[in-house]
Protein backbone atom coordinates (compact mmCIF):
# COMPACT_ATOMS: atom_id res chain seq x y z
CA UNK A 1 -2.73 10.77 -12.55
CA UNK A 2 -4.09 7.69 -10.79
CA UNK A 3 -4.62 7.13 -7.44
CA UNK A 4 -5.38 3.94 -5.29
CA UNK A 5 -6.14 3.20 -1.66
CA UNK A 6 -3.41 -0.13 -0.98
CA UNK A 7 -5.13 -2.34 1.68
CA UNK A 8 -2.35 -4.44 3.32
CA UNK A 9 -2.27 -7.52 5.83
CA UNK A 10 0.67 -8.45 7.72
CA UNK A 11 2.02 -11.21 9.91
CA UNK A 12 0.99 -11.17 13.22
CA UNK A 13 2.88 -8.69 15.29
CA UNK A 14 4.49 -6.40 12.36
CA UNK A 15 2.01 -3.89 11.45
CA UNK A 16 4.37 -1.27 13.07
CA UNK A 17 7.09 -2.35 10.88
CA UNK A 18 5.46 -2.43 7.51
CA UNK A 19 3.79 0.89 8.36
CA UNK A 20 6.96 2.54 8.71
CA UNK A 21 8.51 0.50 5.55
CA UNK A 22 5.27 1.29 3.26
CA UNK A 23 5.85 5.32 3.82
CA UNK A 24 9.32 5.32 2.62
CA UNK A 25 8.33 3.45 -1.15
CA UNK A 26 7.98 6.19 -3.67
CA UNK A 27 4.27 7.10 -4.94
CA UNK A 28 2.92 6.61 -1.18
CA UNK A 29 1.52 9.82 -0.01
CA UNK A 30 0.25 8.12 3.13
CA UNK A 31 -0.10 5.44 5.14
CA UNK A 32 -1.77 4.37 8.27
CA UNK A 33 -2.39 1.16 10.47
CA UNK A 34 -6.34 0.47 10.93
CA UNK A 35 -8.28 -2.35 12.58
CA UNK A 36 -10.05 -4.83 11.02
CA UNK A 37 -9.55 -7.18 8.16
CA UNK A 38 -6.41 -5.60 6.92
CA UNK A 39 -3.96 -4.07 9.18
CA UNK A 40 -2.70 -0.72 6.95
CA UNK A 41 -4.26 1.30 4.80
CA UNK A 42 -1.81 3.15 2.39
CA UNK A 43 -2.89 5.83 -0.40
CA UNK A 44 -0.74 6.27 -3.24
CA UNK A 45 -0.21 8.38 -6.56
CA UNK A 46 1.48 7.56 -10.13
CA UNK A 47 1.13 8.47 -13.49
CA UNK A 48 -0.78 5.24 -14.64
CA UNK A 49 -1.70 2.02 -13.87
CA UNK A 50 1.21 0.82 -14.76
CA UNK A 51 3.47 3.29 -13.00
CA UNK A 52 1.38 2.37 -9.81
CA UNK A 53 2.11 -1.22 -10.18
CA UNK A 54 5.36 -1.09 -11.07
CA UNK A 55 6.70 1.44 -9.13
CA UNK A 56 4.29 0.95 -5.91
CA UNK A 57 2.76 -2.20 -5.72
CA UNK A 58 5.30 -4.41 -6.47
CA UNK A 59 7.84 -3.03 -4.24
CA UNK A 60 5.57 -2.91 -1.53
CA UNK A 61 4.82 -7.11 -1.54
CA UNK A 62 8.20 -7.79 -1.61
CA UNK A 63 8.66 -6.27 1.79
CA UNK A 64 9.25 -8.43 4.89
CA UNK A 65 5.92 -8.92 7.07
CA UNK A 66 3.69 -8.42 4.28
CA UNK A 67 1.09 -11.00 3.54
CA UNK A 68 -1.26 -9.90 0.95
CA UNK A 69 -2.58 -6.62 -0.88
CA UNK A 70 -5.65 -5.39 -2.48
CA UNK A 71 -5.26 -2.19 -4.56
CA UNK A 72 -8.58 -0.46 -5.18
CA UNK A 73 -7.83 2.26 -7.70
CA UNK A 74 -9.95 5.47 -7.32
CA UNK A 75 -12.00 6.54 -10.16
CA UNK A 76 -14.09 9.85 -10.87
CA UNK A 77 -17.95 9.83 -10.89
């Protein structure tokens, strides 16, 4: 199982929007809209690396309002 925290910027005005789109792409086990740099924070799950970018990732920058991601996969210490 892998898991990544998806940091996401939007346009200007549609955080709400791409919140609410993010939650419903499968492997997202949550999502929330911050402050700062990036405008939502989204955690997801998948089998692999691969799973997570092809089943997550992808999907998710093809979504209107969406400007740019950064996936930082989680590892164990």
């Amino acid at each position: 199982m892998v898991s990544a925290y998806i940091l996401i910027q939007t346009e200007v005005g549609k955080a709400a929007q791409v919140t609410q789109q993010v939650s419903g792409i499968d492997g997202v086990v949550a999502v929330d809209p911050v402050t700062g740099p990036y405008d939502v924070v989204a955690r997801a799950e998948a089998d692999d690396l691969d799973g997570l970018a092809k089943g997550t990732v992808m999907p998710m920058q093809e979504l209107d309002g969406i400007t740019r991601t950064l996936t930082c996969p989680v590892i164990q210490l």
